[in-house]
Protein backbone atom coordinates (compact mmCIF):
# COMPACT_ATOMS: atom_id res chain seq x y z
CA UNK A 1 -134.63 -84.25 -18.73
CA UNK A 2 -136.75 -80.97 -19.40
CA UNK A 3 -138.00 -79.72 -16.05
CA UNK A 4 -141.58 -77.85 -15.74
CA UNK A 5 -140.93 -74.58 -13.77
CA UNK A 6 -143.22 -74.09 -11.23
CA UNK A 7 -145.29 -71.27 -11.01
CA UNK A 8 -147.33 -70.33 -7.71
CA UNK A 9 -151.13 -70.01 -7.79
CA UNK A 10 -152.49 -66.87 -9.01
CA UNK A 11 -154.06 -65.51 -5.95
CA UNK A 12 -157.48 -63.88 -5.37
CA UNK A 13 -157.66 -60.28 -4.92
CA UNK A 14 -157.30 -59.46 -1.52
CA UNK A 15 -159.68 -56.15 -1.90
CA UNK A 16 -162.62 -55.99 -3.96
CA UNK A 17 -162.49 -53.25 -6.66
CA UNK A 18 -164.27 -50.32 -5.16
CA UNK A 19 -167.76 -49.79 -6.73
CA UNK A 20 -168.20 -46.38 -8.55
CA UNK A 21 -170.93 -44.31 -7.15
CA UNK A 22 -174.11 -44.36 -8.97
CA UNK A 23 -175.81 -41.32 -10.61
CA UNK A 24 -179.45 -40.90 -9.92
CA UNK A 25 -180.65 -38.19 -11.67
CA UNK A 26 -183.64 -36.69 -9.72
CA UNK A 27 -187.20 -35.19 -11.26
CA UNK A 28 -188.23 -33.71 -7.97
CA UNK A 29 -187.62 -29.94 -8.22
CA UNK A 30 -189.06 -27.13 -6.09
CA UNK A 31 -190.45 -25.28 -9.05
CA UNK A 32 -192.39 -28.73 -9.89
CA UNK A 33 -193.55 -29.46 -6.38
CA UNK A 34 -195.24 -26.13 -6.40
CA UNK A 35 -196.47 -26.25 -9.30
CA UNK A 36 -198.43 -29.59 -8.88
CA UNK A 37 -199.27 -28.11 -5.35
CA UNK A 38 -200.83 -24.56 -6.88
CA UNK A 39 -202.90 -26.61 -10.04
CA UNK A 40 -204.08 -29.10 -7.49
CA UNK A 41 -205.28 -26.03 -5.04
CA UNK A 42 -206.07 -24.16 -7.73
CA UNK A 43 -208.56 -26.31 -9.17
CA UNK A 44 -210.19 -27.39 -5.77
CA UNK A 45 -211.10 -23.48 -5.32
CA UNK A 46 -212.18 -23.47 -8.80
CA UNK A 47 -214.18 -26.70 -9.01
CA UNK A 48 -216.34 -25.77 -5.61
CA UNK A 49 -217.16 -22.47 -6.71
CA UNK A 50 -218.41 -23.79 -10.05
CA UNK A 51 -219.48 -27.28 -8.90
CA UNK A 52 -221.39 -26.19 -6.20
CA UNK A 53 -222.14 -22.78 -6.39
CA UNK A 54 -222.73 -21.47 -10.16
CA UNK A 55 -223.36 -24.82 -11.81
CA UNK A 56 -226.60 -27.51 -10.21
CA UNK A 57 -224.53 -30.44 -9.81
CA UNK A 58 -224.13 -32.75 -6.54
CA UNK A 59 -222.41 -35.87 -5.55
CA UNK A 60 -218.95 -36.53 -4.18
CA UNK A 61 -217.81 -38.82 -7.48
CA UNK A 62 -218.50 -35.84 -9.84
CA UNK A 63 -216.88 -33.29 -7.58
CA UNK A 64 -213.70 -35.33 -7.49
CA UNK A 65 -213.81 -36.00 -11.40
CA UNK A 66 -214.26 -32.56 -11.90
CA UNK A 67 -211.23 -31.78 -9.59
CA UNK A 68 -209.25 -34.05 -11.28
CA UNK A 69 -209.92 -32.53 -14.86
CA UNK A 70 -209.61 -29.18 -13.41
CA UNK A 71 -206.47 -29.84 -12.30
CA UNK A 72 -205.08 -31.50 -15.05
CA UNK A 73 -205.87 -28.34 -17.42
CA UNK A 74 -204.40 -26.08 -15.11
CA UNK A 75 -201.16 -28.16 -14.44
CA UNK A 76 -200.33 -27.87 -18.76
CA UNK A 77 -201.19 -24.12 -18.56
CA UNK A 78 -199.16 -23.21 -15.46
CA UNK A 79 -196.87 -25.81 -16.84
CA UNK A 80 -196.53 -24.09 -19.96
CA UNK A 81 -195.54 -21.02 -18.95
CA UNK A 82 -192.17 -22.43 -17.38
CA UNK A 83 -191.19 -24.97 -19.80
CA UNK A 84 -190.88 -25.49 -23.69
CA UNK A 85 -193.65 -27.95 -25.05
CA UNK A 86 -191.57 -31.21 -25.08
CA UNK A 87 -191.14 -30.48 -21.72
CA UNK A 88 -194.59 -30.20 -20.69
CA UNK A 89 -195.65 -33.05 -22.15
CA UNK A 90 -192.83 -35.29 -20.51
CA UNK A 91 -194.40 -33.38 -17.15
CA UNK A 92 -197.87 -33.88 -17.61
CA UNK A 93 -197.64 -37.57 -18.55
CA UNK A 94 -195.60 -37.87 -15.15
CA UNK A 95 -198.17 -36.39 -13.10
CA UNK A 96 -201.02 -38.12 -14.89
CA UNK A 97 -199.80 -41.61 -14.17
CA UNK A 98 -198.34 -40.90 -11.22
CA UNK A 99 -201.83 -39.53 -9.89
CA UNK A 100 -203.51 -42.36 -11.56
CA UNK A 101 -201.52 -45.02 -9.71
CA UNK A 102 -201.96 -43.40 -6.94
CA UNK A 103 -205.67 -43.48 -6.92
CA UNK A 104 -205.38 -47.12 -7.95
CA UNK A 105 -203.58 -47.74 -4.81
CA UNK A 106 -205.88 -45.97 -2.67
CA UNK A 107 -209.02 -47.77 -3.91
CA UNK A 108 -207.19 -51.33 -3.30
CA UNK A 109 -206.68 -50.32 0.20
CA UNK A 110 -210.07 -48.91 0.79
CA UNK A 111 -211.75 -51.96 -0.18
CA UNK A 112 -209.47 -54.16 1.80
CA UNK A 113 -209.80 -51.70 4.76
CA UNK A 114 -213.47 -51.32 4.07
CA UNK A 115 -214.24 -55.26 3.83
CA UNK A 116 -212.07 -56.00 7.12
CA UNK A 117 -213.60 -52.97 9.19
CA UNK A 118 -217.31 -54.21 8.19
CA UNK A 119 -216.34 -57.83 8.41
CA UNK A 120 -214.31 -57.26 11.76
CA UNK A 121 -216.65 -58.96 14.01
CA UNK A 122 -216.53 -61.96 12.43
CA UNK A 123 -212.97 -62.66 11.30
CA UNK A 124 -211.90 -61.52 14.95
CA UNK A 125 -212.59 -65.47 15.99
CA UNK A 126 -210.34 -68.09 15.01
CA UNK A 127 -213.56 -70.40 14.81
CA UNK A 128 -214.36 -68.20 11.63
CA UNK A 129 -211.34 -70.05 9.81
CA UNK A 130 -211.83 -73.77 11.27
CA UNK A 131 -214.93 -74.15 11.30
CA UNK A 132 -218.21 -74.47 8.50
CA UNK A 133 -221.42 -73.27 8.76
CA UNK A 134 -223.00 -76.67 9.08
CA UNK A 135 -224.48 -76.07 13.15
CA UNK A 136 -224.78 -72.17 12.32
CA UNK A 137 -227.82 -70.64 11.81
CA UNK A 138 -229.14 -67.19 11.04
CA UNK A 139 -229.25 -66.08 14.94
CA UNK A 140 -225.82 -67.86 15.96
CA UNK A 141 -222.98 -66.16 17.66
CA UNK A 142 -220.39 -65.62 15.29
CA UNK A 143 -218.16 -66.99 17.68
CA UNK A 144 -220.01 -70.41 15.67
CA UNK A 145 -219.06 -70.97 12.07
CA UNK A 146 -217.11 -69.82 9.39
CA UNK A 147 -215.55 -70.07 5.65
CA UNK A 148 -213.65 -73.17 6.03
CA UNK A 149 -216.11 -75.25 4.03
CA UNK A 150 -215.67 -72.41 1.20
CA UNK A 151 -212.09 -71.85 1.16
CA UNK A 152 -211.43 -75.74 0.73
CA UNK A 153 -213.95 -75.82 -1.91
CA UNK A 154 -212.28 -72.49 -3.35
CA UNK A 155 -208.99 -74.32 -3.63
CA UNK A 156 -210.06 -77.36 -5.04
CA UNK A 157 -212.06 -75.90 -7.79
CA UNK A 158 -209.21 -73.20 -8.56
CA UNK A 159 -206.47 -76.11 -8.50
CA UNK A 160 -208.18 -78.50 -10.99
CA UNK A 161 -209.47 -75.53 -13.20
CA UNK A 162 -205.77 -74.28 -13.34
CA UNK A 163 -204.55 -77.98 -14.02
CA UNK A 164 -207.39 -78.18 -17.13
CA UNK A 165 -206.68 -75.14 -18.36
CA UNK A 166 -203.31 -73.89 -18.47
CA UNK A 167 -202.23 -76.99 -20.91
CA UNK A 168 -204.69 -75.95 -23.34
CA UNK A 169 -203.71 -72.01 -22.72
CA UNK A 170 -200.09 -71.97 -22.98
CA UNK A 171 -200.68 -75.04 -25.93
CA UNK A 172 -202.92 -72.84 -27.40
CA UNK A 173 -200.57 -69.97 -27.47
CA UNK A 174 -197.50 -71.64 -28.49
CA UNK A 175 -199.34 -72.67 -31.55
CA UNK A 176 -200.68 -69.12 -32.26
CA UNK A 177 -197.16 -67.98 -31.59
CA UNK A 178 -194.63 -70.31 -32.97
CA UNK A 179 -196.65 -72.65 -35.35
CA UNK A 180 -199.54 -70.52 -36.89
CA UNK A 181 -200.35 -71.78 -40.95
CA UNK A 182 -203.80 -71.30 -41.92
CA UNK A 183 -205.59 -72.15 -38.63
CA UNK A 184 -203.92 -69.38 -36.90
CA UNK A 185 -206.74 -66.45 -37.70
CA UNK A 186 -209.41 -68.89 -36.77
CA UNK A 187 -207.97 -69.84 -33.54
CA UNK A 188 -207.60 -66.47 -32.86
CA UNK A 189 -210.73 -65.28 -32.97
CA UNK A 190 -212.49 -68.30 -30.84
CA UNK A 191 -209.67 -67.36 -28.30
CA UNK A 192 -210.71 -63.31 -28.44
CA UNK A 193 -214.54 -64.05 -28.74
CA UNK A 194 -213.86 -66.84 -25.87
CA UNK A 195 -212.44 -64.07 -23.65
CA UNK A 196 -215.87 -61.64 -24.42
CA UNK A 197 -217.99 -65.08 -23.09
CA UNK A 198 -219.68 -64.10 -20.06
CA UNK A 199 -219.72 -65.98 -16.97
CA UNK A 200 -223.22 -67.73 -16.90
CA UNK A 201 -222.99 -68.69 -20.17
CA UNK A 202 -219.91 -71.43 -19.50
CA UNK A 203 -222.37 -72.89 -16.38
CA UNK A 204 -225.20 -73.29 -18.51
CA UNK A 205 -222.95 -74.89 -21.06
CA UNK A 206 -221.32 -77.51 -18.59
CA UNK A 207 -224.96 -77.88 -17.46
CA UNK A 208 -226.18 -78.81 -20.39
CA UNK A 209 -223.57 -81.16 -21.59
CA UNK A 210 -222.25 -82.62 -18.46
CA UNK A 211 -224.94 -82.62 -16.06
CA UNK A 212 -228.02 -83.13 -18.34
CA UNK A 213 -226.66 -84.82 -21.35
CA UNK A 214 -223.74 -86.97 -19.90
CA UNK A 215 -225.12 -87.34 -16.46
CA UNK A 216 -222.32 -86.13 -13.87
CA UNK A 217 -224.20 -84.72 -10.68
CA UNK A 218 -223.33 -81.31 -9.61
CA UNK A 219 -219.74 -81.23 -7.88
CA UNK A 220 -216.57 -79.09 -7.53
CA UNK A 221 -215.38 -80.93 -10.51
CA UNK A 222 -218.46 -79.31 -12.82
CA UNK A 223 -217.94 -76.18 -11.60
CA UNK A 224 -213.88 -76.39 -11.78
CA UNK A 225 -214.60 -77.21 -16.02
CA UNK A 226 -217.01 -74.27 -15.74
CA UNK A 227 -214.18 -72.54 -14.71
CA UNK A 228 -211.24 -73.69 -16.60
CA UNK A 229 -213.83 -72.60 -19.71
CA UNK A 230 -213.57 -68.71 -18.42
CA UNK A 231 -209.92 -69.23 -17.75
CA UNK A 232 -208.45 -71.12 -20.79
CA UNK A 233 -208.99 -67.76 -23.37
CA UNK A 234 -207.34 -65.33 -20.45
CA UNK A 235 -204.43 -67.97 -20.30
CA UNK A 236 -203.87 -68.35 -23.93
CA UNK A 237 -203.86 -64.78 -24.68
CA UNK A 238 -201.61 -63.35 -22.35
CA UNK A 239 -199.58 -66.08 -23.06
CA UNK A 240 -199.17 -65.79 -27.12
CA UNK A 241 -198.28 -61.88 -25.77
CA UNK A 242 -195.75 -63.04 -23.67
CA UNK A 243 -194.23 -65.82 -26.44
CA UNK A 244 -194.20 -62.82 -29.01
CA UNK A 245 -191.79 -60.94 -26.46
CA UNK A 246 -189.07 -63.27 -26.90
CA UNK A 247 -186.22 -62.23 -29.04
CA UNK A 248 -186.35 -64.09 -32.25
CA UNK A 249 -182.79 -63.92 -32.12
CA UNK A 250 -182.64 -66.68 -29.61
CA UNK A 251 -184.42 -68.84 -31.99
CA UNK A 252 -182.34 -68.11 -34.54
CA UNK A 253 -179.55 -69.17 -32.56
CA UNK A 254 -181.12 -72.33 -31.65
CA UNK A 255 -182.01 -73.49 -35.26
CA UNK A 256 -177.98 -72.36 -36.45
CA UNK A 257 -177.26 -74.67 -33.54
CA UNK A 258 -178.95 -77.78 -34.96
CA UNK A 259 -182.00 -77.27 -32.77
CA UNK A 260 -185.63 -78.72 -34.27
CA UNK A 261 -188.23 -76.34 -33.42
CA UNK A 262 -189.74 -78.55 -30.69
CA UNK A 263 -186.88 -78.40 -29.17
CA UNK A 264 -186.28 -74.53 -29.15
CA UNK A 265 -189.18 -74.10 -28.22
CA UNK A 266 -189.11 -76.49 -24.73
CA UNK A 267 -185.67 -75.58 -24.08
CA UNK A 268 -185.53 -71.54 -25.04
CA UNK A 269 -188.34 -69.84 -25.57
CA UNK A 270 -190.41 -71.51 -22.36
CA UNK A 271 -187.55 -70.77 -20.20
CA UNK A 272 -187.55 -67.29 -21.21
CA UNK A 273 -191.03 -66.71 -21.16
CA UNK A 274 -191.53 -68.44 -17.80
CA UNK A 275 -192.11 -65.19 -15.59
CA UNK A 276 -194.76 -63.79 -18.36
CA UNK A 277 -195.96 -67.50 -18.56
CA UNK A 278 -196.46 -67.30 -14.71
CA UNK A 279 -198.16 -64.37 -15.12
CA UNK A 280 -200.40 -64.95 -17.60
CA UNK A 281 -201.50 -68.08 -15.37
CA UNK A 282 -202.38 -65.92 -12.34
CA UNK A 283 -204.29 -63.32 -14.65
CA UNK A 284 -206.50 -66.76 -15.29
CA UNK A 285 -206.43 -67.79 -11.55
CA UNK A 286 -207.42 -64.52 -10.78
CA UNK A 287 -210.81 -64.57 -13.17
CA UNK A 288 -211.84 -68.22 -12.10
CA UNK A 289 -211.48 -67.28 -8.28
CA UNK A 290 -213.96 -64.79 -8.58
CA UNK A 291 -216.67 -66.36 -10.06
CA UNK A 292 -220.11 -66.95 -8.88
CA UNK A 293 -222.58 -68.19 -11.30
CA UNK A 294 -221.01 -70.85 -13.17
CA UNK A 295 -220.18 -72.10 -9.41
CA UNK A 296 -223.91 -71.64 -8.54
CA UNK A 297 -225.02 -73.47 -11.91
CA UNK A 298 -223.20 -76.54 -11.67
CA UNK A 299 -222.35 -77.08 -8.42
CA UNK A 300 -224.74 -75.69 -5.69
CA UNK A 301 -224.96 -74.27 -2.44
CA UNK A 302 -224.20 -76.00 1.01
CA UNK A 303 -223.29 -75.41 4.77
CA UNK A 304 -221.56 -79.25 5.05
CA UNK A 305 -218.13 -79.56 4.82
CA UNK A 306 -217.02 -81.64 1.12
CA UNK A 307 -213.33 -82.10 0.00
CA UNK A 308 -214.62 -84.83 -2.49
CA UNK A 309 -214.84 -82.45 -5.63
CA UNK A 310 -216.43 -85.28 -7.39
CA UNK A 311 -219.15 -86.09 -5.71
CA UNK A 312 -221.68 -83.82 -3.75
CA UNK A 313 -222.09 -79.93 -3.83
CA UNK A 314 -218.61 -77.81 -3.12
CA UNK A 315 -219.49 -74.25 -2.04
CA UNK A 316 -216.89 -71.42 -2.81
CA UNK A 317 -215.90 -67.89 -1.42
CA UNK A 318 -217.69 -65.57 -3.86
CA UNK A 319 -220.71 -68.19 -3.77
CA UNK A 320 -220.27 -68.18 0.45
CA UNK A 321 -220.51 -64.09 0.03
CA UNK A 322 -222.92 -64.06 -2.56
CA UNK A 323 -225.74 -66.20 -0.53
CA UNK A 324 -224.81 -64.54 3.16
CA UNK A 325 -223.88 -61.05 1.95
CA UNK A 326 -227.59 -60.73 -0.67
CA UNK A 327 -229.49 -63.84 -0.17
CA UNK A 328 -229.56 -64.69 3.38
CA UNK A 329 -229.15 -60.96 4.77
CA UNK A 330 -231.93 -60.83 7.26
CA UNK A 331 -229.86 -61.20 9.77
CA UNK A 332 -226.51 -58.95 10.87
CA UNK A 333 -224.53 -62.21 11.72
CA UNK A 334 -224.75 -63.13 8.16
CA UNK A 335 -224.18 -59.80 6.36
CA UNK A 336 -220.87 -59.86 9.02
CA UNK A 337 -220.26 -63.36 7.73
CA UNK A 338 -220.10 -62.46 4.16
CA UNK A 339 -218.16 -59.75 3.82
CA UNK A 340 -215.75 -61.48 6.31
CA UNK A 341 -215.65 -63.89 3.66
CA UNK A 342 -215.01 -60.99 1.03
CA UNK A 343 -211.45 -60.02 3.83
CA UNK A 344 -210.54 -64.32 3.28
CA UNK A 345 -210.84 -63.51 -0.72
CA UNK A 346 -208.34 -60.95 0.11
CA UNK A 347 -205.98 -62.86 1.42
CA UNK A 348 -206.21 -65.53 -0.36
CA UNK A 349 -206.01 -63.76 -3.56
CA UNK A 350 -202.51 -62.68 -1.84
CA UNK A 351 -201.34 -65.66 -1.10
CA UNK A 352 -201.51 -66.09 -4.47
CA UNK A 353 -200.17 -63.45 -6.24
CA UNK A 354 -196.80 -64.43 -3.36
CA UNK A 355 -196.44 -67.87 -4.68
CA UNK A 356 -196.98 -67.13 -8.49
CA UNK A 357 -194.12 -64.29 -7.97
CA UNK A 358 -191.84 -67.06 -6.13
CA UNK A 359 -192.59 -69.71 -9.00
CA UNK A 360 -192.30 -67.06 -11.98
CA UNK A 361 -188.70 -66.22 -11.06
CA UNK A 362 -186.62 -63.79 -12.11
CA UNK A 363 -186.85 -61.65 -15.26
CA UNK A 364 -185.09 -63.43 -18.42
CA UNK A 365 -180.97 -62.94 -18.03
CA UNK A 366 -181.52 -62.54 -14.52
CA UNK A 367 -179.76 -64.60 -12.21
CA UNK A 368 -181.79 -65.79 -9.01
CA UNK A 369 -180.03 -66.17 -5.41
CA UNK A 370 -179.53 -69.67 -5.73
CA UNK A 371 -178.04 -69.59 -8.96
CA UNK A 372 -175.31 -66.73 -7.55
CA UNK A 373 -174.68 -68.68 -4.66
CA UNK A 374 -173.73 -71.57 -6.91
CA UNK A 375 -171.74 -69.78 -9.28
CA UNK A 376 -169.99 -68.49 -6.19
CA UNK A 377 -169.27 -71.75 -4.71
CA UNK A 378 -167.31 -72.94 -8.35
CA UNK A 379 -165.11 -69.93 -8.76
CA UNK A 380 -162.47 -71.18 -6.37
CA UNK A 381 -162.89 -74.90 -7.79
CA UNK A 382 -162.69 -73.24 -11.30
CA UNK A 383 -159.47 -71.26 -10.27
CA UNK A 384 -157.68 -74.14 -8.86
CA UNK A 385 -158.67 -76.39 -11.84
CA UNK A 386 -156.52 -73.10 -14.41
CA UNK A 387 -154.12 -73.26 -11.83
CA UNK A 388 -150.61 -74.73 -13.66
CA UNK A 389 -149.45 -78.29 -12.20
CA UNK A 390 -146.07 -79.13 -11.44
């Protein structure tokens, strides 16, 4: 009888493999500092003497545009006279976009600052996020009424406008993208002229067809297909961008696998594309929120509370800002009302932005936390499975 020898289980490391150091090679140099530092002084001497002393021009904007051009001609020149060419240009196109995000930045967070200094005195009170402005008039306290009315309508109309149009979008693109044939160029071009359609235009066309011509009273659901009209072209666009990122190479894989093109498609190029996909969702989200007019059109203005989108008018945020913040501004308490509103917009838009980020995932290849916990928790199983058996 042939025995099996026994060999013992190959054990785990007992000490992780140190991790080499990384190398970070740094672009912040003394000689570049001060550089940026002289060209920006430099050209804030030069652009007061000429801006407001030898040339006749005023204003703040075209002093600081000024400054900014100023300072990008004398960064290349100074720039120039310490480094070769290639190396200026890397430099300038550093400080260019650096500055320009910058400035970005700084405008986000002056309107945010600006709309919750101004609108302060009325987000201050928790009433201003419970209640609606149904037993508020122009003279109440703002201790009385709030945005509670818009920001249910706001979600309602966003949600079904999102659920109408991002089928159609990402359908849309998948065909421009994967499909295409002979009704690819003409599809295209509805989609791009679609995405030039202004905003009033889509209300007037619901209007027409659904209020007037099929007979659906104004609601939050004619003013959430208003919206999923604006939003559909965004969505299918930035979608068929996205789909074109994918490496063809993992279709090619797919189809040596056997795979029908249906099903590479569902089960490898959407799963790669799902962060862009996610993306190209909020871009749409982000375009319907905002809207006024097409909300104004088809669904009206009201103080009462409504989370029937079907029936009755639905007000919205921009709409609530709109009216209190331009139409109704005879009064302080409303002006404080509506931009208050503008802060909730804010947020919300946040909110937003948070959950689409959570729900896109992680880039393609990239495992998430969950996924490295349970590839963690099968090593030892898998290493005890290899193990030899007596």
């Amino acid at each position: 009888m042939q025995t099996q020898e026994r060999r013992p289980p190959a054990a785990a490391p007992t000490a992780a493999k140190k991790a080499e150091p990384k190398v970070r090679i740094s672009t912040f140099t003394p000689a570049g500092a001060a550089t940026v530092a002289g060209a920006a002084a430099g050209a804030l001497g030069a652009t007061w003497v000429l801006y407001e002393r030898a040339l006749p021009f005023t204003g703040v904007l075209g002093f600081w545009l000024s400054w900014y051009l100023m300072f990008v001609l004398l960064y290349a020149a100074i720039a120039r006279l310490q480094w070769d060419k290639r190396e200026v240009t890397q430099r300038l196109t550093t400080v260019a976009f650096g500055t320009g995000g910058t400035l970005t930045l700084l405008v986000v967070v002056g309107i945010v600052l600006y709309v919750f200094v101004r609108g302060f005195s009325a987000v201050r009170h928790l009433s201003f996020f419970t209640q609606s402005m149904a037993f508020a008039g122009p003279l109440s306290a703002l201790s009385v009424g709030g945005v509670l009315h818009a920001i249910v309508g706001t979600g309602a109309q966003i949600g079904l406008a999102t659920l109408f149009s991002m089928p159609l979008g990402v359908a849309a693109a998948l065909f421009l993208a994967e499909v295409g044939g002979p009704l690819a160029r003409p599809v295209r071009i509805i989609v791009e002229a679609m995405t030039a359609l202004p905003d009033v235009i889509a209300g007037l066309f619901v209007y027409a067809l659904f209020i007037l011509t099929l007979g659906m009273q104004k609601s939050g659901l004619a003013a959430a297909i208003a919206l999923a009209v604006t939003m559909m072209p965004i969505i299918a666009r930035a979608s068929e961008v996205v789909l074109r990122l994918v490496p063809g190479t993992l279709r090619e894989a797919a189809f040596a696998l056997g795979a029908s093109q249906w099903r590479t498609t569902l089960n490898v190029v959407l799963p790669t594309a799902r962060a862009g996909l996610t993306t190209a969702v909020v871009l749409g989200m982000a375009r319907g929120i905002g809207e006024t007019a097409p909300v104004l059109i088809v669904s009206g203005v009201t103080k009462e509370m409504n989370f029937n989108p079907v029936q009755g008018p639905q007000m919205n945020l921009p709409l609530y800002i709109w009216t209190y913040a331009h139409i109704e501004s005879t009064t302080p308490q409303y002006v404080a009302r509506g931009i208050g509103a503008a802060f909730v917009l804010v947020l919300v838009i946040l909110v937003l932005f948070t959950v689409a980020r959570r729900l896109g995932g992680s880039a393609p290849g990239e495992l998430s936390r969950r996924q490295r916990r349970r590839l963690a928790q099968k090593a030892p199983q898998s290493l005890a499975r290899k193990a030899p058996q007596s």
